[in-house]
N, C-alpha and C. Protein backbone atom coordinates (compact mmCIF):
# COMPACT_ATOMS: atom_id res chain seq x y z
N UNK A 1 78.94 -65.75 -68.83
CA UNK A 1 78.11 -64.56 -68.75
C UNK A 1 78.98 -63.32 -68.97
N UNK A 2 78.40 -62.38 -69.62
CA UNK A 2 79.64 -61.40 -70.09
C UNK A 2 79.01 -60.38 -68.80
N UNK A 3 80.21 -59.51 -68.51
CA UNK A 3 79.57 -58.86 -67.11
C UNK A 3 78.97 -57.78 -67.65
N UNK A 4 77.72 -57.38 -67.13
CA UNK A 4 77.15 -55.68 -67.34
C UNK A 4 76.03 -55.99 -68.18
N UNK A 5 76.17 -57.56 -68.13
CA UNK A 5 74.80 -57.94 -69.65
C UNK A 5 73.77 -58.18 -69.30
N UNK A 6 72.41 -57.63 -69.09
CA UNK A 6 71.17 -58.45 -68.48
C UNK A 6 70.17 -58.35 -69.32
N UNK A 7 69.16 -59.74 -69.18
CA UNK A 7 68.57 -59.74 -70.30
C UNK A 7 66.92 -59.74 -69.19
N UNK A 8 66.00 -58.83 -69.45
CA UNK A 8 64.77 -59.11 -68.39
C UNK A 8 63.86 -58.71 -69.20
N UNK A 9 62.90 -58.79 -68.89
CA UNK A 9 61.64 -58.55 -69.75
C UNK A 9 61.36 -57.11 -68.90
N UNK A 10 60.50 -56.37 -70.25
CA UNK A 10 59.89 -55.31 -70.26
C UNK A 10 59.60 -54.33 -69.02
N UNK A 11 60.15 -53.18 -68.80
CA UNK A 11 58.93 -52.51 -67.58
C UNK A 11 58.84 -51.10 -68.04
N UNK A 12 57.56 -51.01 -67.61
CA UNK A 12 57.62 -49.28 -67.69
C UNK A 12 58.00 -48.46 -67.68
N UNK A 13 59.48 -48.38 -66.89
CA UNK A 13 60.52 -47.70 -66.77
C UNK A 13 61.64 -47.84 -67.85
N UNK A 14 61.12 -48.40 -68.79
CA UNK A 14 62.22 -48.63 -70.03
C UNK A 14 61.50 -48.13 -71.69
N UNK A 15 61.01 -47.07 -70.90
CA UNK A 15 60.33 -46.40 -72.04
C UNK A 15 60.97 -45.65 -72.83
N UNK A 16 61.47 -44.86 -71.54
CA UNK A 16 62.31 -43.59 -72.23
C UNK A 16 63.52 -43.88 -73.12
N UNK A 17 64.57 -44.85 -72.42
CA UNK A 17 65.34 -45.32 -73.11
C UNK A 17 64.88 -46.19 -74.38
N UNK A 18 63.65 -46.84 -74.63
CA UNK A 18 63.43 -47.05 -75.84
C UNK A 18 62.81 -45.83 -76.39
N UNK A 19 62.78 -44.57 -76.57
CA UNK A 19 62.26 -43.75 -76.94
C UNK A 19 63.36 -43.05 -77.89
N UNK A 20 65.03 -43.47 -77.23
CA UNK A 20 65.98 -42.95 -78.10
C UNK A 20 66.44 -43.92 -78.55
N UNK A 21 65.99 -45.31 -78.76
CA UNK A 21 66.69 -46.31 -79.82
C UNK A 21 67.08 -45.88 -81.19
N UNK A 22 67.71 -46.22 -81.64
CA UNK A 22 68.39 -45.93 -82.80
C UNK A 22 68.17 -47.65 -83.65
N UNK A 23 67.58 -47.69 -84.99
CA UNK A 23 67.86 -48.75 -85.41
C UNK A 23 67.72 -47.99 -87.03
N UNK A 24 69.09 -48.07 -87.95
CA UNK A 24 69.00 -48.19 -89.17
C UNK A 24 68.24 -48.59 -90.55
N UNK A 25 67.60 -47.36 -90.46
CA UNK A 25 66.42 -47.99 -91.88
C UNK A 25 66.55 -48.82 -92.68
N UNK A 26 67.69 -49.14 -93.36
CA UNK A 26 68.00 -50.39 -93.97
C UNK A 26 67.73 -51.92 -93.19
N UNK A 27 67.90 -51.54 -91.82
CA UNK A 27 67.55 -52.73 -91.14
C UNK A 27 65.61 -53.07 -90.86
N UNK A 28 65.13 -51.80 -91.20
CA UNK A 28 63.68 -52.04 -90.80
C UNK A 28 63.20 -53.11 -91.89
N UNK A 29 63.70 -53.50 -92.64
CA UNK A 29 62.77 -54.65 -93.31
C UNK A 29 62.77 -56.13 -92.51
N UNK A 30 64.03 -56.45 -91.45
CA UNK A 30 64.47 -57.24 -91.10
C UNK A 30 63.95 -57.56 -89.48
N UNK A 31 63.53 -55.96 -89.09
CA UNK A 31 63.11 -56.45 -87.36
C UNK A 31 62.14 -55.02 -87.06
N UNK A 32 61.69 -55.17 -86.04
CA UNK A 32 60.76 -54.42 -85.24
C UNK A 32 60.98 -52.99 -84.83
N UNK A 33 61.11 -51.86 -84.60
CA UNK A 33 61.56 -51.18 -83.44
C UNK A 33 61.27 -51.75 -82.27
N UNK A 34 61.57 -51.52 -81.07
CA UNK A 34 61.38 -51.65 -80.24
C UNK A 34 59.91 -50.99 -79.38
N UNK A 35 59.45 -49.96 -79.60
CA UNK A 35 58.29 -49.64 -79.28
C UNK A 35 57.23 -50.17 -80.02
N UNK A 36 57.41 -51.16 -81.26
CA UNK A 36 56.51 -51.45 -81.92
C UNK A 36 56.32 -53.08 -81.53
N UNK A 37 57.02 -53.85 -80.80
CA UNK A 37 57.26 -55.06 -80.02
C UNK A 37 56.51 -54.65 -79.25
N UNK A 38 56.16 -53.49 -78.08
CA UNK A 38 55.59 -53.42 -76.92
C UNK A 38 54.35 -53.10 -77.40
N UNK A 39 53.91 -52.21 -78.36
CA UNK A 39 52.57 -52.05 -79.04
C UNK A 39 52.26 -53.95 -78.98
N UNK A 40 52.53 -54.16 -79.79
CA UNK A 40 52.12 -55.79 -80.12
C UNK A 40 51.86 -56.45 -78.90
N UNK A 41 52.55 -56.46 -77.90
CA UNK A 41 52.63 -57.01 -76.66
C UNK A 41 51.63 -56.69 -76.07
N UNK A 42 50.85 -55.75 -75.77
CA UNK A 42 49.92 -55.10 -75.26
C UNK A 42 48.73 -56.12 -75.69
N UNK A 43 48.51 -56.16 -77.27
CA UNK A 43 47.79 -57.26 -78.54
C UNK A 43 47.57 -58.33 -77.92
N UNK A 44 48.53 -59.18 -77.68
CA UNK A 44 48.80 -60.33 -77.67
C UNK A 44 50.12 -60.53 -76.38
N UNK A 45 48.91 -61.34 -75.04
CA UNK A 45 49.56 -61.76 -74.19
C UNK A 45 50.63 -62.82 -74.50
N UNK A 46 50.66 -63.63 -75.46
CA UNK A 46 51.60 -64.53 -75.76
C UNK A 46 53.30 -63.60 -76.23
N UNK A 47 53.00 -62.61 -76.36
CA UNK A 47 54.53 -61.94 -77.08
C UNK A 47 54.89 -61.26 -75.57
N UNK A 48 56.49 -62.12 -75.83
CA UNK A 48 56.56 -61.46 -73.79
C UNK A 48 58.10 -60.59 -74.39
N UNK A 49 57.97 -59.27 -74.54
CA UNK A 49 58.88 -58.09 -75.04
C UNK A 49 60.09 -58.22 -73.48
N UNK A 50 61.53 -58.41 -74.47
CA UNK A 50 62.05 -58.64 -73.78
C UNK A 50 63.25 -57.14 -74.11
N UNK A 51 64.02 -56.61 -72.86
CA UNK A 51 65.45 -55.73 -72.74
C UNK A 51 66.74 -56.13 -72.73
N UNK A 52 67.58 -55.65 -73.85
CA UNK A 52 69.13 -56.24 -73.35
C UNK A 52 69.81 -55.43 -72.58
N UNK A 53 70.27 -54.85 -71.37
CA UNK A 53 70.85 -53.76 -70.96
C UNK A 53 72.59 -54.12 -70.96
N UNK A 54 73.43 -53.39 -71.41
CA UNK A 54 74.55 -53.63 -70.45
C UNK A 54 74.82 -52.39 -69.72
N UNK A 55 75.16 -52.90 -68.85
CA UNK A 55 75.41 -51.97 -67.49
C UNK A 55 74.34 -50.96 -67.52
N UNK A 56 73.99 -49.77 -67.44
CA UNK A 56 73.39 -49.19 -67.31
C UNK A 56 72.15 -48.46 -69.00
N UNK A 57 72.87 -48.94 -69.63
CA UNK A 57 72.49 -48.95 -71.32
C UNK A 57 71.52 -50.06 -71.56
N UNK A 58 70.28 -49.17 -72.10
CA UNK A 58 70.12 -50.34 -72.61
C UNK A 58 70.15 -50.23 -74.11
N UNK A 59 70.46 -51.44 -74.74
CA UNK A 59 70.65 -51.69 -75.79
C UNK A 59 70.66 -52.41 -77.25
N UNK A 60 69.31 -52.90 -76.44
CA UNK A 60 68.79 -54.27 -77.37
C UNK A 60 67.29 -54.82 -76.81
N UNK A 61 66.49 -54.79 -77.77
CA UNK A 61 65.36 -55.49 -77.95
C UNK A 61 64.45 -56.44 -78.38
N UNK A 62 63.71 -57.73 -78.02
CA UNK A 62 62.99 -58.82 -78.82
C UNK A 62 62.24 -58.94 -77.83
N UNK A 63 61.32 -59.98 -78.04
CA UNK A 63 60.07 -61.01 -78.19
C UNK A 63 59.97 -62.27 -77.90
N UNK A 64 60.00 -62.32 -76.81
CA UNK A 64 59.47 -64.13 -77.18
C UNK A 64 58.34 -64.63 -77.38
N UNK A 65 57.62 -65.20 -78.18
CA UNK A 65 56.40 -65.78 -78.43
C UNK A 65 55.52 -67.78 -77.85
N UNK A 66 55.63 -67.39 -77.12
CA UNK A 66 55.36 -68.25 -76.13
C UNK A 66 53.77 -69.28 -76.22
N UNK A 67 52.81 -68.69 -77.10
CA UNK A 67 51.92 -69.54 -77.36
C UNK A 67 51.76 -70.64 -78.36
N UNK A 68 51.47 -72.19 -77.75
CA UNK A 68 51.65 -73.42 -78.32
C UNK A 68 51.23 -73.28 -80.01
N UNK A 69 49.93 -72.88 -79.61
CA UNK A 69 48.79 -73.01 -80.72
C UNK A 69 49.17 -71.64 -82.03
N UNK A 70 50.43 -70.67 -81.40
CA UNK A 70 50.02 -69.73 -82.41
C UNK A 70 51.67 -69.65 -83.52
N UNK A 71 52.42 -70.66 -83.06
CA UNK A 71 54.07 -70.67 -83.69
C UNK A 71 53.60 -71.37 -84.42
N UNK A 72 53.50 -70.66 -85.90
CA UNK A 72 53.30 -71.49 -87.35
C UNK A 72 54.79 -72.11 -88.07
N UNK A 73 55.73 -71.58 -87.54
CA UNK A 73 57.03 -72.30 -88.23
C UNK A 73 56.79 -73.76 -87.88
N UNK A 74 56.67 -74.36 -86.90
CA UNK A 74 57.02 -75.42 -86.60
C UNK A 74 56.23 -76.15 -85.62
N UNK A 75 55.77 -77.66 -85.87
CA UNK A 75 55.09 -78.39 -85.07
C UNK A 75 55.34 -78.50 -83.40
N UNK A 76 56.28 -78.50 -83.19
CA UNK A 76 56.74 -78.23 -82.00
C UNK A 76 56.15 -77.45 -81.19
N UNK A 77 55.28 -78.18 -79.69
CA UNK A 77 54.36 -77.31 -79.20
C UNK A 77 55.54 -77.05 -78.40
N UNK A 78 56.86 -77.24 -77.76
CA UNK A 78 57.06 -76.71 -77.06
C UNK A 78 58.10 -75.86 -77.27
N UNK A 79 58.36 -75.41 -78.61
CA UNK A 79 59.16 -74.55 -78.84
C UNK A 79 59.28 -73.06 -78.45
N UNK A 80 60.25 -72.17 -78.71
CA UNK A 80 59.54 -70.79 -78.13
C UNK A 80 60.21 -70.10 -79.24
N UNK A 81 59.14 -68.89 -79.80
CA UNK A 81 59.63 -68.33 -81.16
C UNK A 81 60.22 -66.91 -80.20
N UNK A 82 61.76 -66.86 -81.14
CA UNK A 82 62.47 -65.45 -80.65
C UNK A 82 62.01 -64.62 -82.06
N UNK A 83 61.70 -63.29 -81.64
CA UNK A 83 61.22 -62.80 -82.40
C UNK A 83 61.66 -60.85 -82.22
N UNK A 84 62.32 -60.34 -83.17
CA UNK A 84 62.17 -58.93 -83.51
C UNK A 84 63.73 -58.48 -82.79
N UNK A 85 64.52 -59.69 -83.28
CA UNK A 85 65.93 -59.41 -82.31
C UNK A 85 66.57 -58.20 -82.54
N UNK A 86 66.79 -56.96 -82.04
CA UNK A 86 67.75 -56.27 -82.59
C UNK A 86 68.56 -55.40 -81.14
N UNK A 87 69.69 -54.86 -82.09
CA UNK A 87 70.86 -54.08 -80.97
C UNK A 87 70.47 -52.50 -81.94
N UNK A 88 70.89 -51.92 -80.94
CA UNK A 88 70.23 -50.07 -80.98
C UNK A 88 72.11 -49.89 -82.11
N UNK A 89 71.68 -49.49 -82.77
CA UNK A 89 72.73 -48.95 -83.79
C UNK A 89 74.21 -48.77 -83.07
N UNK A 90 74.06 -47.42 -81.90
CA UNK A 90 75.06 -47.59 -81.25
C UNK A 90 75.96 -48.48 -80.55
N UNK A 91 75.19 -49.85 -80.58
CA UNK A 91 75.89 -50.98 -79.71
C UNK A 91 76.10 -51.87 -80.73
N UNK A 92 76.26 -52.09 -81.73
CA UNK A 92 76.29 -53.11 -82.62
C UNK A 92 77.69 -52.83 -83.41
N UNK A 93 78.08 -54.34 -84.01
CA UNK A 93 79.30 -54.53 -84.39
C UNK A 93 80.32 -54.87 -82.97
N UNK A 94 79.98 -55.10 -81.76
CA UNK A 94 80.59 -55.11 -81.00
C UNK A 94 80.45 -56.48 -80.16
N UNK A 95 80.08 -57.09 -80.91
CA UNK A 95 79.89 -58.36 -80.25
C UNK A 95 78.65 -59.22 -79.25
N UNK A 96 78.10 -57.74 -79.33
CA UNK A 96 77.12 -57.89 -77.91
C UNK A 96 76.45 -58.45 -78.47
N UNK A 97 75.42 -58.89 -79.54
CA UNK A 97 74.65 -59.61 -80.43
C UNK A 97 74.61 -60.92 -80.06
N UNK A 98 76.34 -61.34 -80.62
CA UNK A 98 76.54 -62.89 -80.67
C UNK A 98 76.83 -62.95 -78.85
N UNK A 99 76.82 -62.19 -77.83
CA UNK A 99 77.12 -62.50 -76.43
C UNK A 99 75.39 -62.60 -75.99
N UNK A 100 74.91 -61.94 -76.31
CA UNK A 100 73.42 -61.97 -76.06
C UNK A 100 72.82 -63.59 -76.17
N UNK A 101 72.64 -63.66 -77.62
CA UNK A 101 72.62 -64.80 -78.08
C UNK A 101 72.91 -66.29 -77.42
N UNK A 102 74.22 -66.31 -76.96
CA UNK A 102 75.03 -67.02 -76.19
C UNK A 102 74.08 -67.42 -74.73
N UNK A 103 73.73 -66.43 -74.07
CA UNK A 103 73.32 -66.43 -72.86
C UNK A 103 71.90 -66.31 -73.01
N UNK A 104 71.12 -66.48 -73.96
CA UNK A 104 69.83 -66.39 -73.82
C UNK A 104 68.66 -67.84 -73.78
N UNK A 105 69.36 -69.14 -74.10
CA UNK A 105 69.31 -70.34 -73.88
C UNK A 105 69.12 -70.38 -72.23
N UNK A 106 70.22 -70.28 -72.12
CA UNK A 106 70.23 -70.73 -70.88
C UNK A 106 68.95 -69.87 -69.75
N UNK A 107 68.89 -68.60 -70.11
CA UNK A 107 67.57 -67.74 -69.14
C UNK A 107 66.19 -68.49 -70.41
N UNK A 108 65.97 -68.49 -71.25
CA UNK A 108 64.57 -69.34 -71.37
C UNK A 108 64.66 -70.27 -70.50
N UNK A 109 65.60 -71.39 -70.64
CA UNK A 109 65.49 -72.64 -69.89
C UNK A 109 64.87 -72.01 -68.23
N UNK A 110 65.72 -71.11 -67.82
CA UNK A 110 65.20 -70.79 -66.35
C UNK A 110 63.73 -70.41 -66.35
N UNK A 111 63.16 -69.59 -67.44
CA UNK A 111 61.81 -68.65 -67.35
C UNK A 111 61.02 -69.70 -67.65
N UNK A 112 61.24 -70.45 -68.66
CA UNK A 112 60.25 -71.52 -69.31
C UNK A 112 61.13 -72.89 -69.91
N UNK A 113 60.88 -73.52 -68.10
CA UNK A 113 61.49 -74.89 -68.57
C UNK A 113 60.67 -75.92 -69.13
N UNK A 114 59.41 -75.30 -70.16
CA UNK A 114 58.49 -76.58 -70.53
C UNK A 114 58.86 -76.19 -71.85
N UNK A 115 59.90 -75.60 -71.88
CA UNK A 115 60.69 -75.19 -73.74
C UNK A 115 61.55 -75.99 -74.02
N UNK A 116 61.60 -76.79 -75.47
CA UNK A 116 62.99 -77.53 -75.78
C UNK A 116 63.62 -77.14 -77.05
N UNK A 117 63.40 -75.82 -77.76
CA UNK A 117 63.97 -75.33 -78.62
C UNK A 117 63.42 -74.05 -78.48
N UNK A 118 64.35 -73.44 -79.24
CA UNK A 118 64.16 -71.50 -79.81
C UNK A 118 63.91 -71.94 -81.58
N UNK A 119 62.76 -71.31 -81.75
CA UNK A 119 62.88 -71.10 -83.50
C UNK A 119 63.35 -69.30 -83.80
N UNK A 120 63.36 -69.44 -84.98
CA UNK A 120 63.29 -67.72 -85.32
C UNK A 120 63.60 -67.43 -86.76
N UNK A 121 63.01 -66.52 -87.13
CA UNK A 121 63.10 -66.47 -88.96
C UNK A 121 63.55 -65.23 -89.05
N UNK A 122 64.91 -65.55 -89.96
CA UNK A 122 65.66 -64.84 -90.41
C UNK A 122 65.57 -64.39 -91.90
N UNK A 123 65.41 -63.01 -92.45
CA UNK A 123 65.34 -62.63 -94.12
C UNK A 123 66.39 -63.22 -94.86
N UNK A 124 66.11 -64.05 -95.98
CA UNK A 124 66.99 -64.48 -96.81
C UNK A 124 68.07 -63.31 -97.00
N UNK A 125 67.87 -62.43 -97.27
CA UNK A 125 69.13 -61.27 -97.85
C UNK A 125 69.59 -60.76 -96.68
N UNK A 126 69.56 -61.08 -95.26
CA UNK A 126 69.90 -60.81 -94.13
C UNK A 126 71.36 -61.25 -93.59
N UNK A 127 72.42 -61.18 -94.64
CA UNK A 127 73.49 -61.99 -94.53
C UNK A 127 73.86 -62.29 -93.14
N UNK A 128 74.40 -60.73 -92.34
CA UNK A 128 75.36 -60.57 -90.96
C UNK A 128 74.13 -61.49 -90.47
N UNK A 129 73.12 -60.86 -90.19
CA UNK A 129 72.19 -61.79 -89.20
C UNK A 129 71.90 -63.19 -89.20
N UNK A 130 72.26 -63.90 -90.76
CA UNK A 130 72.26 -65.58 -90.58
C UNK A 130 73.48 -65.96 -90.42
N UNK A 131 74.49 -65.07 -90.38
CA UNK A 131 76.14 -65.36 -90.33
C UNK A 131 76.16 -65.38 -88.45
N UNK A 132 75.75 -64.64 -88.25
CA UNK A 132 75.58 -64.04 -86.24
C UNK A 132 74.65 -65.34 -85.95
N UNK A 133 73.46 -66.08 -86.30
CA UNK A 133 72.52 -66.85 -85.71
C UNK A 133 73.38 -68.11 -86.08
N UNK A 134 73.95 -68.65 -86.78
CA UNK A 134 74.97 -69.65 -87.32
C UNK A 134 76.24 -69.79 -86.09
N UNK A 135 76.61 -68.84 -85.71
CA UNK A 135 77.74 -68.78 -85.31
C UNK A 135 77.56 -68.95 -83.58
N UNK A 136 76.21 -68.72 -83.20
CA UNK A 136 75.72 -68.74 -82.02
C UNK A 136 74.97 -70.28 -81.97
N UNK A 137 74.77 -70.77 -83.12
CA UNK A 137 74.19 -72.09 -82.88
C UNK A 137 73.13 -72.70 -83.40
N UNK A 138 72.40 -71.58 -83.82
CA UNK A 138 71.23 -72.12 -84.59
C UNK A 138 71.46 -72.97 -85.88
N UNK A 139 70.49 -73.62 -86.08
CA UNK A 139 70.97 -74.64 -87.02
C UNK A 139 69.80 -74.14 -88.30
N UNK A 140 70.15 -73.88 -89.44
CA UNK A 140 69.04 -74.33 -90.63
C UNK A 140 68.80 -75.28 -91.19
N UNK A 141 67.53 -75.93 -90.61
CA UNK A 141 67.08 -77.17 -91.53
C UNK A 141 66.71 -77.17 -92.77
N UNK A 142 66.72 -75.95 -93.12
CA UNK A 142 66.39 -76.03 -94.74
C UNK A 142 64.73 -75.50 -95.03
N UNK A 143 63.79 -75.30 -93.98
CA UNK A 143 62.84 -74.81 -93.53
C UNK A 143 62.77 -73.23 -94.16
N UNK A 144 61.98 -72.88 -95.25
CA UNK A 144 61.35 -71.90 -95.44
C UNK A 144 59.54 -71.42 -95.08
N UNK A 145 59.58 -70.27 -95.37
CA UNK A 145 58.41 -69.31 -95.25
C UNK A 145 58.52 -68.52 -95.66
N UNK A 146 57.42 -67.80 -96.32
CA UNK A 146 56.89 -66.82 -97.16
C UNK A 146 56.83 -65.64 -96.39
N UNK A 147 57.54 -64.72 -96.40
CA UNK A 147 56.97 -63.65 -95.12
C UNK A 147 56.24 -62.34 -96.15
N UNK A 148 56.07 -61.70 -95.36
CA UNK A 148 55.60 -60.20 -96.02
C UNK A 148 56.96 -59.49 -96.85
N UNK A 149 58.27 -59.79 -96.92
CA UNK A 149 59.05 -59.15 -97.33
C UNK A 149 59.69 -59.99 -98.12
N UNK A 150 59.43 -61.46 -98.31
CA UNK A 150 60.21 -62.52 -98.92
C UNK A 150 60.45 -63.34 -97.78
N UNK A 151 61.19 -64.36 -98.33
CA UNK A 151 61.87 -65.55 -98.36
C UNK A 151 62.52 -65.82 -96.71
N UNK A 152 61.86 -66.05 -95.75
CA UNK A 152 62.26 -66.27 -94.15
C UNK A 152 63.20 -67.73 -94.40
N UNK A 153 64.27 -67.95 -93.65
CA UNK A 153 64.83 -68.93 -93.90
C UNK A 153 64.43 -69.09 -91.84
N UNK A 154 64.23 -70.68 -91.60
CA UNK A 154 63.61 -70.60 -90.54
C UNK A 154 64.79 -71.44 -89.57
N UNK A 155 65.19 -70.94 -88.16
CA UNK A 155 66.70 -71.29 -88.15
C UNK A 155 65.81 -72.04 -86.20
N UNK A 156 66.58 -73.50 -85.95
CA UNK A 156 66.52 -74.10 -84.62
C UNK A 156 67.53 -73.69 -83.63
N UNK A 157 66.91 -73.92 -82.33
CA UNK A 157 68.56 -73.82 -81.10
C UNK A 157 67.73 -74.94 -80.04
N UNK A 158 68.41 -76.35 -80.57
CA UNK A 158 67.93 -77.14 -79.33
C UNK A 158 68.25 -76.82 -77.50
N UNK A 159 66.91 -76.77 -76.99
CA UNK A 159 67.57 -76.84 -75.35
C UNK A 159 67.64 -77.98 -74.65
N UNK A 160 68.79 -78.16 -74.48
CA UNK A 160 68.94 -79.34 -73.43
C UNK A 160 69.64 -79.61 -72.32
C-alpha cells in the first residue's frame, strides 16, 4: 500500500475538489471528467464513481460498473467493469496511476467479493495507458470493440 493513497467512493464533499480537476484535452477522447462520471452515476445506480486521494489531494477519478446484465465486453456475470480511469494532470507521470492500479484489486475483492475479474477498455491509440494497464497486470486477450471513437482494445485482471 503506498502511504497517503486512498481509494473510496464518491461523497458530496468531493465536489469542490473535483471542480478544479485538471485533465488534458488531448486526453478527453480517452476518459471522462470527473464530474461527468458523477452526472452518469446519478443515471445509473450500477456506476459506483469512485476518488483517488493522496494524502489530502485528491487526485484521481473512475467508475466501477457493477451490473451483471449491463457489461457488454464480456460474458462474465461476475466481472466488474473499471471505467473512466484518470489522474488530474497535476499528479500524473508520477507513478500514482500504476500504484493505484496495484491496490485496487485487492479493495474490489473487499467491496465486492462476488467479483472474479476487472474488465476495462482501453483506446487503441492510447499507447501510455495500454503500456500502464500491461504493466499493472491486465492481460489482452485479443478482444475488441467498436467504441464511439474507434477501436477499444478490451484488457482482463483476474481476482483470486
Amino acid at each position: 500500500m503506498v502511504t497517503g493513497l486512498t481509494i473510496r467512493p464518491f461523497m458530496e464533499t468531493d465536489y469542490e475538489a473535483l471542480s478544479n480537476y485538471c485533465l488534458p484535452i488531448e486526453q478527453s477522447i480517452y476518459t471522462s471528467l470527473p464530474l461527468k462520471v458523477i452526472e452518469d452515476f446519478r443515471k445509473d445506480k450500477n456506476n459506483l464513481p469512485m476518488v483517488i486521494y493522496l494524502d489530502e489531494d485528491l487526485i484521481g477519478c473512475f467508475a466501477l460498473y457493477t451490473d451483471k446484465a449491463g457489461n457488454q465486453y464480456t460474458s462474465n456475470e461476475n466481472a466488474i467493469l473499471l471505467k473512466s480511469f484518470s489522474l488530474d494532470l497535476r499528479h500524473q507521470k508520477k507513478g500514482l496511476a500504476f500504484k493505484t492500479l496495484k491496490v485496487l484489486p485487492d479493495m474490489i475483492k473487499l467491496s465486492h467479493p462476488d467479483k472474479d475479474e476487472v474488465i476495462l477498455t482501453v483506446h487503441h491509440s492510447n499507447v501510455p495507458a495500454i503500456n500502464l494497464y500491461k504493466k499493472s497486470g491486465f492481460i489482452d486477450k485479443g478482444y475488441r470493440f467498436n467504441g464511439e471513437e474507434g477501436e477499444e482494445f478490451i484488457f482482463h485482471f483476474a481476482l483470486d
